[in-house]
N, C-alpha and C. Protein backbone atom coordinates (compact mmCIF):
# COMPACT_ATOMS: atom_id res chain seq x y z
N UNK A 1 162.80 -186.58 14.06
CA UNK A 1 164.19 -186.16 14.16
C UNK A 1 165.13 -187.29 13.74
N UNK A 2 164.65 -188.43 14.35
CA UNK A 2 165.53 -189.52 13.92
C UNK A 2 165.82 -189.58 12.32
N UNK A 3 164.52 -189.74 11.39
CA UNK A 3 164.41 -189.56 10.17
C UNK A 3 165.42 -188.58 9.30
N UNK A 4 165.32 -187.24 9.98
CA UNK A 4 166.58 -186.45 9.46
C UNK A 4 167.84 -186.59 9.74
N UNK A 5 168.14 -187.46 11.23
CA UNK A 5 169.60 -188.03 11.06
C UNK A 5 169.79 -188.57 10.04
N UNK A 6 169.12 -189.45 10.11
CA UNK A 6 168.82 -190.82 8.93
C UNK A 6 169.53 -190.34 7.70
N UNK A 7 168.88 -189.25 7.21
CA UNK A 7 169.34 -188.68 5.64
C UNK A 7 170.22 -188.44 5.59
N UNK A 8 171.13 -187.27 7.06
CA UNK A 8 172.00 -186.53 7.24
C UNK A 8 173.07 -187.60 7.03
N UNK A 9 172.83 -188.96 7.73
CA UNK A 9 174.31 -189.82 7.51
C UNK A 9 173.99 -190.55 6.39
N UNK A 10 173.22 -190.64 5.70
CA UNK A 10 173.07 -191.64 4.18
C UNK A 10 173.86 -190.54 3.57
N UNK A 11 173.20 -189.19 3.71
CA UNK A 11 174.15 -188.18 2.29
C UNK A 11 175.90 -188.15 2.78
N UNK A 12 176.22 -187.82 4.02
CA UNK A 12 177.34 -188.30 4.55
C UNK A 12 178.26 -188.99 3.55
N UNK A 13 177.81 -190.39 3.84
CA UNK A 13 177.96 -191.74 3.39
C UNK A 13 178.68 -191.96 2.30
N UNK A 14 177.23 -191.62 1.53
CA UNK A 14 177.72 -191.16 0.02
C UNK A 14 178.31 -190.50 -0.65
N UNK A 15 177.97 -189.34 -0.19
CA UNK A 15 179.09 -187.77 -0.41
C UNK A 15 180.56 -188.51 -0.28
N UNK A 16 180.95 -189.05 1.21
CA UNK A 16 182.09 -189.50 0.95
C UNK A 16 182.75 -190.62 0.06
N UNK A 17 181.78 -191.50 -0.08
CA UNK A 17 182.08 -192.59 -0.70
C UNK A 17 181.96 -192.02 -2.41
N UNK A 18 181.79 -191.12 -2.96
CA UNK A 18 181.69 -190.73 -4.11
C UNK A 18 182.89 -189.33 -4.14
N UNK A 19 183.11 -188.88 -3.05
CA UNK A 19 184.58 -187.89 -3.15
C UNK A 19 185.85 -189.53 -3.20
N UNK A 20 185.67 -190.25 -2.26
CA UNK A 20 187.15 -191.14 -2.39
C UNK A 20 187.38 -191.86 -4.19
N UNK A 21 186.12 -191.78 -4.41
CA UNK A 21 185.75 -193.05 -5.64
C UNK A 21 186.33 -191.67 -6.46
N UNK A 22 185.77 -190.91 -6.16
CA UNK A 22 186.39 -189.94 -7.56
C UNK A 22 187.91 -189.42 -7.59
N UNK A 23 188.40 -189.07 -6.11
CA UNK A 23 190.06 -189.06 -6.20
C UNK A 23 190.74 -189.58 -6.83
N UNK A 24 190.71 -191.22 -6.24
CA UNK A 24 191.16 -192.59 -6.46
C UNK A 24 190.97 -192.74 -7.97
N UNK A 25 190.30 -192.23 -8.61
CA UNK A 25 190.18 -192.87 -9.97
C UNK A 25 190.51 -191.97 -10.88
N UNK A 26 190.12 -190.57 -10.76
CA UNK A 26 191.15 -189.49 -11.43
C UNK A 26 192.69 -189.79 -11.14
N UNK A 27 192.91 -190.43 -10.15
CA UNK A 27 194.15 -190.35 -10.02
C UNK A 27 195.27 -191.30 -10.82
N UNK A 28 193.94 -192.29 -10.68
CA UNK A 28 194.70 -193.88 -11.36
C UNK A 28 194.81 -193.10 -12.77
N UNK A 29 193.83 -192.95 -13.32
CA UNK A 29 193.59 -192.56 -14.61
C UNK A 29 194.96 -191.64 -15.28
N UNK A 30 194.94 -190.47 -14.10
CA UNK A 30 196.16 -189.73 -14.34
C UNK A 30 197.63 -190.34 -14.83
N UNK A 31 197.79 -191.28 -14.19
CA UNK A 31 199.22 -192.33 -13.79
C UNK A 31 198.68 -193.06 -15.39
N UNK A 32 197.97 -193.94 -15.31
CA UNK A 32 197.79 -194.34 -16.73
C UNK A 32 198.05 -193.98 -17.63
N UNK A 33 197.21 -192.81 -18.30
CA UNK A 33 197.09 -191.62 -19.37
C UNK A 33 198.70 -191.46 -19.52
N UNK A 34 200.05 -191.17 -17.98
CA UNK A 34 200.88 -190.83 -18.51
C UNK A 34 201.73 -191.25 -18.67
N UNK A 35 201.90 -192.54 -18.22
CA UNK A 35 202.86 -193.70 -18.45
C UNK A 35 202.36 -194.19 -20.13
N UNK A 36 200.82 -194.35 -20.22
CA UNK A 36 200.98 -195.46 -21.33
C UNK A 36 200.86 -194.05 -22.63
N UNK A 37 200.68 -193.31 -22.75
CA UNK A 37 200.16 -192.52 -23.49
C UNK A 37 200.66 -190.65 -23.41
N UNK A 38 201.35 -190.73 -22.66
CA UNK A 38 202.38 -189.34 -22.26
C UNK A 38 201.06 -188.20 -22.67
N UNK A 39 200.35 -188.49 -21.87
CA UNK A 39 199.01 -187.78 -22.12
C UNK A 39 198.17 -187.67 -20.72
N UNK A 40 197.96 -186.06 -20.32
CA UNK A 40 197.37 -186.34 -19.28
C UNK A 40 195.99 -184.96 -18.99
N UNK A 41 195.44 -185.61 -18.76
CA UNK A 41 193.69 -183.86 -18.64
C UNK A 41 194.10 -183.41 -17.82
N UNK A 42 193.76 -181.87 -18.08
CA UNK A 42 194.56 -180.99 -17.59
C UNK A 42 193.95 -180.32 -16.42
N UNK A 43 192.32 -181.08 -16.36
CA UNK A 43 191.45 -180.80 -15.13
C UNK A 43 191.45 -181.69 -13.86
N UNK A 44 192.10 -182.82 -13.91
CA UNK A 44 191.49 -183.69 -12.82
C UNK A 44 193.11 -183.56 -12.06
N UNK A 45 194.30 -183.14 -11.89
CA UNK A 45 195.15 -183.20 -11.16
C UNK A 45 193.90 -182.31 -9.86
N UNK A 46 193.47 -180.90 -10.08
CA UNK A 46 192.92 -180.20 -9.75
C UNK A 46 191.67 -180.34 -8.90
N UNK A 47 190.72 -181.23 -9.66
CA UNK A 47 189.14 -182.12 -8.99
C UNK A 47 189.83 -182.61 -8.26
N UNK A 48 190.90 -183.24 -8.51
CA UNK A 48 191.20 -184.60 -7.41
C UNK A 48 191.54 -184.05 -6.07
N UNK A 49 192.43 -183.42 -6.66
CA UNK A 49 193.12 -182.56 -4.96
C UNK A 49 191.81 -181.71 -4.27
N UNK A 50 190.90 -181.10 -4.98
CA UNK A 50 189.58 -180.45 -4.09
C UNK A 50 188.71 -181.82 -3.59
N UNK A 51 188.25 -183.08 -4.77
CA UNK A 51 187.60 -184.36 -3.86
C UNK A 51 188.11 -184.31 -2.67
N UNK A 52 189.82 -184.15 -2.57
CA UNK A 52 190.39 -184.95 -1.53
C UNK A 52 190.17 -184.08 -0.05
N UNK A 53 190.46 -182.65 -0.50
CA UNK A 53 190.02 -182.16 0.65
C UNK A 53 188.43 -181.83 1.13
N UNK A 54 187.99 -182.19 0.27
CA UNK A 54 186.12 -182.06 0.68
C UNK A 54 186.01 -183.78 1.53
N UNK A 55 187.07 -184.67 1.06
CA UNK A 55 187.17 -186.31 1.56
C UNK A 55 187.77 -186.12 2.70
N UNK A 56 188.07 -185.23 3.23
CA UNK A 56 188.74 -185.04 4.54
C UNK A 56 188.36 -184.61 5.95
N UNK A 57 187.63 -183.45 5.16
CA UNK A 57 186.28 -182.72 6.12
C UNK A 57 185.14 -183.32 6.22
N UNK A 58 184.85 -183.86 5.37
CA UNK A 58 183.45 -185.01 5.83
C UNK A 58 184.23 -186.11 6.18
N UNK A 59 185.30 -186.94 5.90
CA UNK A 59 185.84 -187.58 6.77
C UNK A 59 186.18 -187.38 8.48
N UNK A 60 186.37 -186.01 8.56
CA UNK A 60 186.59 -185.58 10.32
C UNK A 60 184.86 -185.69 10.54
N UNK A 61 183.91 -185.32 10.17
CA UNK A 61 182.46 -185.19 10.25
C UNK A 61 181.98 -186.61 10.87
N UNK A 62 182.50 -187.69 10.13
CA UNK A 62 182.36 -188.57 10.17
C UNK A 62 182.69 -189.19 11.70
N UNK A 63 184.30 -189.15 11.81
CA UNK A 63 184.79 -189.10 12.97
C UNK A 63 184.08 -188.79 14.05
N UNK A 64 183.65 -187.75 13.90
CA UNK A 64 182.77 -186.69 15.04
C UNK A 64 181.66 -187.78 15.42
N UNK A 65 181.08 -187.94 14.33
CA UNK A 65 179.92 -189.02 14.88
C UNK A 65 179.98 -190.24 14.99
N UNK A 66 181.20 -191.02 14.87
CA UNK A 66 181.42 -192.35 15.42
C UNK A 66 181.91 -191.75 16.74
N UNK A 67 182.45 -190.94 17.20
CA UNK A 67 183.05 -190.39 18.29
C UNK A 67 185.12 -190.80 18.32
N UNK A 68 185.13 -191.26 17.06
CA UNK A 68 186.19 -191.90 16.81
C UNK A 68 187.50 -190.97 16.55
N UNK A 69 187.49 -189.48 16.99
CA UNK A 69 188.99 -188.67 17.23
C UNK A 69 189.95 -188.88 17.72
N UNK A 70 191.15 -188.71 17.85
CA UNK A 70 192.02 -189.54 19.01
C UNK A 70 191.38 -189.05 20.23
N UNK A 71 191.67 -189.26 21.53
CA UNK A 71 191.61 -188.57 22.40
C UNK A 71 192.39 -189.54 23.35
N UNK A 72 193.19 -188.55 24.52
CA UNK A 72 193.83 -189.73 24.94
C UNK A 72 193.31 -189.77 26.58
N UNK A 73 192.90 -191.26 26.98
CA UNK A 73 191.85 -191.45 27.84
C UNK A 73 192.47 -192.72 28.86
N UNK A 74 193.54 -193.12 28.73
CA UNK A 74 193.74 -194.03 29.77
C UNK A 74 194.25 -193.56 31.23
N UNK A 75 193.94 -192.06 31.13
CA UNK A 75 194.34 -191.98 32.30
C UNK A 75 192.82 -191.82 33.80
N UNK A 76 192.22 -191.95 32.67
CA UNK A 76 190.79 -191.71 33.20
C UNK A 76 190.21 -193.29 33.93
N UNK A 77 190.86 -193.96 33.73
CA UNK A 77 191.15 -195.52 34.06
C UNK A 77 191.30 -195.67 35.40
N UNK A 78 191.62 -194.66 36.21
CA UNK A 78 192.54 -194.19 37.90
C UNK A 78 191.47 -193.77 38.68
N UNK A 79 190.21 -193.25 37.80
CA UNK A 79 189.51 -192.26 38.50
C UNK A 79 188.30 -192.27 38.34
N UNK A 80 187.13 -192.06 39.16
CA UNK A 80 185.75 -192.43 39.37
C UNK A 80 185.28 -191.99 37.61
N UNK A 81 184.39 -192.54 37.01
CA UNK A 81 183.27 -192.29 35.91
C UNK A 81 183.01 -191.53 35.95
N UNK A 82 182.51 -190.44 37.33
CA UNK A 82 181.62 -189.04 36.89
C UNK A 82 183.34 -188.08 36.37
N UNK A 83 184.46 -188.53 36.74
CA UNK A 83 185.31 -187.49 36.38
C UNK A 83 185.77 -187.82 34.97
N UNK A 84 185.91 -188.91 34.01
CA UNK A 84 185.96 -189.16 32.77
C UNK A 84 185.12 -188.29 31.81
N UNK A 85 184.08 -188.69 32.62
CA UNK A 85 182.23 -187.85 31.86
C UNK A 85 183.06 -186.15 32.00
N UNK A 86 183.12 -185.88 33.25
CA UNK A 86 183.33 -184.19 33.32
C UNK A 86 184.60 -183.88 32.22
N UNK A 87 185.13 -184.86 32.41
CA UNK A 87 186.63 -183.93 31.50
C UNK A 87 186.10 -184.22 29.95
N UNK A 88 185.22 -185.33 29.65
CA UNK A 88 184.66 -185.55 28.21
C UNK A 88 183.95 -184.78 27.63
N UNK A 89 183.41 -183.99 28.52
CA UNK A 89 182.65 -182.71 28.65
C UNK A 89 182.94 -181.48 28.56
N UNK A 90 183.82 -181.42 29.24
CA UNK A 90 184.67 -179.76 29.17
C UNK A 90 185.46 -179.76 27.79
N UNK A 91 186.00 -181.03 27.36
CA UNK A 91 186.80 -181.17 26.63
C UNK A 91 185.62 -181.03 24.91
N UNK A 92 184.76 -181.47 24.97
CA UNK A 92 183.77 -181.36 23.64
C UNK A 92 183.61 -179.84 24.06
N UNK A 93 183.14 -179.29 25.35
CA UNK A 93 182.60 -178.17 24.90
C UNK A 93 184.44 -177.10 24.46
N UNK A 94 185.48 -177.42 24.96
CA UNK A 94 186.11 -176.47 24.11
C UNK A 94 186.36 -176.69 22.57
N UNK A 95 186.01 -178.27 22.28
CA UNK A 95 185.81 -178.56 20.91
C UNK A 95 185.14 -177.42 20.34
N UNK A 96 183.80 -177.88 20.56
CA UNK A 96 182.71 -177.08 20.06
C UNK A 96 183.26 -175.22 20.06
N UNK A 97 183.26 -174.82 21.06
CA UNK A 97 184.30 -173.34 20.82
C UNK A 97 185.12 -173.12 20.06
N UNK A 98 185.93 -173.86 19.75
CA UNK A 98 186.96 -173.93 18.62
C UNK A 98 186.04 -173.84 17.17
N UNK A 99 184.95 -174.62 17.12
CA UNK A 99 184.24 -175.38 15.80
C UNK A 99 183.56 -173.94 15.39
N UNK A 100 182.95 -173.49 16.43
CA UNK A 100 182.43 -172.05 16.18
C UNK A 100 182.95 -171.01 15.95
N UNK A 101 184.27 -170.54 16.35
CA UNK A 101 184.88 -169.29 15.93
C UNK A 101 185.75 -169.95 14.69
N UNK A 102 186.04 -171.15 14.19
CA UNK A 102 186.38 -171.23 13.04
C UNK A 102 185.03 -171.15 11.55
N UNK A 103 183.72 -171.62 11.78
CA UNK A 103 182.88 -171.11 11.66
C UNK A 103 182.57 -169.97 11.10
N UNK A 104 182.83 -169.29 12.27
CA UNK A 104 182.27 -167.59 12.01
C UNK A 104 183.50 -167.25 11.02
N UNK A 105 185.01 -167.64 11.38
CA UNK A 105 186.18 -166.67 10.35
C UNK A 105 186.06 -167.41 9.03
N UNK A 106 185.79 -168.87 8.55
CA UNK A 106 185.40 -169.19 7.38
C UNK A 106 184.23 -168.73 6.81
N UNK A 107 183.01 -168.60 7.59
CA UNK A 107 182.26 -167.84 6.44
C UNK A 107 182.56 -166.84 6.39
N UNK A 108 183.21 -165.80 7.11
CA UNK A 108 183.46 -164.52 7.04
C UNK A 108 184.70 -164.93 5.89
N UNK A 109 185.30 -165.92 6.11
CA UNK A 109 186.30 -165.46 4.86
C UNK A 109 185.44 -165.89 3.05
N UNK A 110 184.79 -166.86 3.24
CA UNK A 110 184.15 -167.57 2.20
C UNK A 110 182.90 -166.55 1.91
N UNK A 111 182.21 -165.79 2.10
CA UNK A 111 181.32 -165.02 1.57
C UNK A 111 180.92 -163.42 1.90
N UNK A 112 182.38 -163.15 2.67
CA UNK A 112 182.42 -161.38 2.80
C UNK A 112 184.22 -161.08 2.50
N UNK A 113 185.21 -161.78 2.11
CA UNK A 113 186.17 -161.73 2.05
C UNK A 113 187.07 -162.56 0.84
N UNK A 114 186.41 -162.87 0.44
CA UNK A 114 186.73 -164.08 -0.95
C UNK A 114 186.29 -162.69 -2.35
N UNK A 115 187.06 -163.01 -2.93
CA UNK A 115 186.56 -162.16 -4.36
C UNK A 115 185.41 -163.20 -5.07
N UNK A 116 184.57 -162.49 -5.46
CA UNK A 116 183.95 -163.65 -6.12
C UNK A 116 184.04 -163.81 -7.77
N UNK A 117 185.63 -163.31 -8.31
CA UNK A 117 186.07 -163.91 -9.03
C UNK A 117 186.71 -164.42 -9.25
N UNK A 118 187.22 -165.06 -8.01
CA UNK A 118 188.48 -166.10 -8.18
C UNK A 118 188.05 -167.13 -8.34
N UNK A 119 188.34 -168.17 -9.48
CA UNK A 119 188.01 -169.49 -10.09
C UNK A 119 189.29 -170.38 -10.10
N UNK A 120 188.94 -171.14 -10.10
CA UNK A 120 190.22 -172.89 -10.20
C UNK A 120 190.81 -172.46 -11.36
N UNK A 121 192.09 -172.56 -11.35
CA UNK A 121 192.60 -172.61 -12.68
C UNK A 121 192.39 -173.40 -13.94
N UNK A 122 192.09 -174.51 -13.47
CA UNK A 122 191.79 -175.20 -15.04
C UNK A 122 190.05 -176.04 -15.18
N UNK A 123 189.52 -175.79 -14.08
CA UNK A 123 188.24 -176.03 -13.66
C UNK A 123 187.22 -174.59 -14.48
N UNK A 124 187.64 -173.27 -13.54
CA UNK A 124 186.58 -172.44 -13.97
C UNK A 124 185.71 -172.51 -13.22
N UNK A 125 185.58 -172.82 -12.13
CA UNK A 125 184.53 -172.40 -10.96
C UNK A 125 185.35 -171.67 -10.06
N UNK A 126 184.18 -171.18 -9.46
CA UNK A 126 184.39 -170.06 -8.34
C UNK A 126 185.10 -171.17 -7.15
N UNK A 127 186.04 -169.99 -6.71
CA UNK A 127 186.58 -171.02 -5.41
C UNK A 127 185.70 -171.42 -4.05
N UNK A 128 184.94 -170.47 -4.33
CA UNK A 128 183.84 -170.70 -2.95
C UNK A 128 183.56 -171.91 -2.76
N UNK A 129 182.71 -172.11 -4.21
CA UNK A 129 182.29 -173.39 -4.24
C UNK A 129 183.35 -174.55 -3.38
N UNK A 130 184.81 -174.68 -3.67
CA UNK A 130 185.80 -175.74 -3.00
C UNK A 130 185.75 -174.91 -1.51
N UNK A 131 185.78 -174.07 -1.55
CA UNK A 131 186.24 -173.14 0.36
C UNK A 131 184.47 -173.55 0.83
N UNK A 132 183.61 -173.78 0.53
CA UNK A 132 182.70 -173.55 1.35
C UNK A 132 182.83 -174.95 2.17
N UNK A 133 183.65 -176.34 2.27
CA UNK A 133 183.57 -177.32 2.88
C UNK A 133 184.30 -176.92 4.09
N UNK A 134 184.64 -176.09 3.92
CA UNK A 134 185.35 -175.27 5.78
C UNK A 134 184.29 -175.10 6.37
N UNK A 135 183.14 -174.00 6.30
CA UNK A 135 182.13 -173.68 7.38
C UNK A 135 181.03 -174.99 7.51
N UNK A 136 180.87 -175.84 6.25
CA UNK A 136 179.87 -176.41 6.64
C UNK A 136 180.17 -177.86 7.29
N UNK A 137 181.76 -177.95 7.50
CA UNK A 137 182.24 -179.25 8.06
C UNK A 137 182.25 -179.22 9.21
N UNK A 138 182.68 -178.03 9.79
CA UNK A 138 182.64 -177.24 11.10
C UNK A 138 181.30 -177.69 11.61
N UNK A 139 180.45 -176.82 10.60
CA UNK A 139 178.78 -176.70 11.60
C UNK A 139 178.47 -178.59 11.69
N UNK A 140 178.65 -179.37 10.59
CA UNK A 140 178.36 -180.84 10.89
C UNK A 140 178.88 -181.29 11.89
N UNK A 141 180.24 -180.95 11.88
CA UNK A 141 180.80 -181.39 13.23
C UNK A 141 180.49 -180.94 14.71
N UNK A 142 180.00 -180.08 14.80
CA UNK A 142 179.28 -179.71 15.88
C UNK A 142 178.36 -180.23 16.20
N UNK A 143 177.57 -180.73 15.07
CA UNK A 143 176.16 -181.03 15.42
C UNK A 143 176.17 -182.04 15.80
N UNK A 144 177.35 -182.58 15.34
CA UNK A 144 177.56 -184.36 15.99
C UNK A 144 178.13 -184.21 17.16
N UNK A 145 178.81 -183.61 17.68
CA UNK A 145 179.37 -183.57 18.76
C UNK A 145 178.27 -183.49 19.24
N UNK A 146 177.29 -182.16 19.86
CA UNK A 146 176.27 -182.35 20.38
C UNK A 146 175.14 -183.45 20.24
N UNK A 147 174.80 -184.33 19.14
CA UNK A 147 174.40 -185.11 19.12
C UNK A 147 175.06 -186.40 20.09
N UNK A 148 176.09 -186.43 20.11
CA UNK A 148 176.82 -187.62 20.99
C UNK A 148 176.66 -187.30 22.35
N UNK A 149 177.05 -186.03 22.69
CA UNK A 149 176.38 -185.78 24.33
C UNK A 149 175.15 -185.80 24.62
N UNK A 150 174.16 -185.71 23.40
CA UNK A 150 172.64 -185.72 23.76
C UNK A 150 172.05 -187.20 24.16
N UNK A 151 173.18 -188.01 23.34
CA UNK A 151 172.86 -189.99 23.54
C UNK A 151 173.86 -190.19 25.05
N UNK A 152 174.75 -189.66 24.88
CA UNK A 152 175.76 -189.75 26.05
C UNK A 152 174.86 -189.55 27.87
N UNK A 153 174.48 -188.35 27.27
CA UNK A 153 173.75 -187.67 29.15
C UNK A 153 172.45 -187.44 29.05
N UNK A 154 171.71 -187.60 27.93
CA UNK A 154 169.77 -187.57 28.17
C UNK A 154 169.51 -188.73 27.95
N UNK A 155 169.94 -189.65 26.72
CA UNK A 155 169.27 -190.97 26.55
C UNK A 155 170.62 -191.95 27.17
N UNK A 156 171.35 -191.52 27.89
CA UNK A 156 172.54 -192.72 28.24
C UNK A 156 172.85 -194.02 27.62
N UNK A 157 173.32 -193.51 26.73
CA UNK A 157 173.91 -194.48 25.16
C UNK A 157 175.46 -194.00 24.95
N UNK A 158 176.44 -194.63 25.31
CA UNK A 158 177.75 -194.51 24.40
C UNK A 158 177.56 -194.59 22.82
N UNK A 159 177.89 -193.67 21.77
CA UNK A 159 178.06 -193.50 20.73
C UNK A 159 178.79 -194.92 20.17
N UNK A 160 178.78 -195.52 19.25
CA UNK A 160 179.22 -196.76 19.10
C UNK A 160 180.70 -196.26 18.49
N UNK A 161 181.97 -196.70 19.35
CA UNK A 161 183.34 -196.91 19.39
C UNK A 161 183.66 -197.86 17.70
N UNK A 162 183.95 -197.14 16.65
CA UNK A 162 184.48 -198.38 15.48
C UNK A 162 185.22 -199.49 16.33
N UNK A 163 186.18 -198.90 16.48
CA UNK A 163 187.70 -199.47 17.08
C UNK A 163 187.08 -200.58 18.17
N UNK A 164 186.25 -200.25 19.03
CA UNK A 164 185.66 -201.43 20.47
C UNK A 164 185.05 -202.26 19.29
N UNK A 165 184.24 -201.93 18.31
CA UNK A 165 183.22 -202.41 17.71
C UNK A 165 183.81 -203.64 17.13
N UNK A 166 184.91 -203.36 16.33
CA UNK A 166 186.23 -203.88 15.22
C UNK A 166 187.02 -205.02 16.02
N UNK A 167 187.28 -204.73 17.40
CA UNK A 167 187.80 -205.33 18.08
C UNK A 167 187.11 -206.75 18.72
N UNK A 168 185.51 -206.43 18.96
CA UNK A 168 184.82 -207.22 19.51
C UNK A 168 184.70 -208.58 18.87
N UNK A 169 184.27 -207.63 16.90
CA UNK A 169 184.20 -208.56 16.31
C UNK A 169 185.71 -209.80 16.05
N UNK A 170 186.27 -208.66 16.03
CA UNK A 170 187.63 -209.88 15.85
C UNK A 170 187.62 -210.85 16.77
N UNK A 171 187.48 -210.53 18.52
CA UNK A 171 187.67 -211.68 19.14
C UNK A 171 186.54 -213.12 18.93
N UNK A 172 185.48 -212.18 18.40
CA UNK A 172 183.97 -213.56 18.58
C UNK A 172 184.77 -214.04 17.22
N UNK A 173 185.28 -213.49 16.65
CA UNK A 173 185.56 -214.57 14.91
C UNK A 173 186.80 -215.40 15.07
N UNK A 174 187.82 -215.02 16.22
CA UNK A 174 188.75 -215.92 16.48
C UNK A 174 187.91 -216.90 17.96
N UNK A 175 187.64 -216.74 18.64
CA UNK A 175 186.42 -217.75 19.66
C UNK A 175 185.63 -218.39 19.16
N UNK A 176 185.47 -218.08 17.60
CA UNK A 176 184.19 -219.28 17.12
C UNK A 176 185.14 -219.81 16.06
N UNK A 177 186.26 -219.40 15.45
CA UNK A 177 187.37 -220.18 14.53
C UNK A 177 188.08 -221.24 15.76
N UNK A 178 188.19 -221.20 17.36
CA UNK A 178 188.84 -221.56 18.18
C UNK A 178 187.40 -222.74 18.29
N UNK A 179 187.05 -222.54 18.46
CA UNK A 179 185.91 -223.65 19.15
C UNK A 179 185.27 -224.29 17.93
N UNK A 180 185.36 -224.17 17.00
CA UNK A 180 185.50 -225.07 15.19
C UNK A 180 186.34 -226.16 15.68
N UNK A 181 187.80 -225.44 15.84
CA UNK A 181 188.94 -226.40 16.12
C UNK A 181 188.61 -227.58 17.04
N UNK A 182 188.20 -226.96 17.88
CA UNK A 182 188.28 -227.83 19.35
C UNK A 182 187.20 -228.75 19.37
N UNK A 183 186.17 -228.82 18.46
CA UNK A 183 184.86 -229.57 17.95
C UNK A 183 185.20 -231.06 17.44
């Protein structure tokens, strides 16, 4: 099982890191082409804006599995651990409810309610193809959610925090730039 996480966040990874790389650079390109050359392809305004929203939904995916959403939690600071856990809990599972009936109305809209001849205007693909990152961002995101409560309450592991992570490191790199000094 581990092994198929494994893949699940390498393709992740990449997927995203190859939707931003491709925005970002259709885009530059765009700005180029029309400043230096009043010349611009008439396909990538179009790619770019679908990269960006396929870069968005695997970006929330992403989120999901650092555990890194906002959520706002200092008030949980007042009050015993098992009640943080319970409201972290109730609160993923109405996540997850939400994740599922959006789910069910995106594929219901993406493959019983979509014409399947509506294509991109200057692309020529079917729109599905761009609409299908609704149901399957959803189902990733779920799976991470449940994956984080499965490390959370069977193997008792906090999901690793970027932000604690980011933070930690900053202080050990200013404590060991501080104690350089003081040497």
């Amino acid at each position: 099982m581990n092994r198929l996480w494994k893949l699940v966040d390498n393709l992740e990874n990449w997927l995203c890191q190859l939707l931003l790389v491709t925005f970002v650079a259709l885009l530059f390109a765009q700005i180029m082409l029309r400043n230096l050359f009043s010349y611009s392809l008439p396909w990538a305004d179009e790619l770019a804006t679908y990269a960006f929203v396929w870069f968005a939904y695997l970006g929330a995916v992403y989120a999901a599995k650092k555990s890194a959403h906002n959520r706002v939690t200092f008030q949980f600071r007042f009050f015993p651990r098992w009640v943080e856990l319970a409201c972290g809990a109730l609160t993923d599972l109405i996540w997850i409810a939400f994740n599922l009936v959006f789910i069910w109305l995106s594929y219901d809209f993406v493959f019983n309610k979509m014409n399947t001849f509506w294509k991109s205007q200057t692309l020529g693909i079917p729109m599905k193809v761009f609409y299908l990152i609704l149901p399957l961002a959803f189902v990733l995101m779920t799976l991470r959610i449940l994956q984080n409560n499965y490390l959370r309450f069977v193997k008792h592991r906090e999901p690793v925090d970027p932000e604690a992570e980011a933070i930690a490191e900053a202080k050990s790199s200013t404590l060991s730039s501080s104690n350089e000094k003081g040497d």
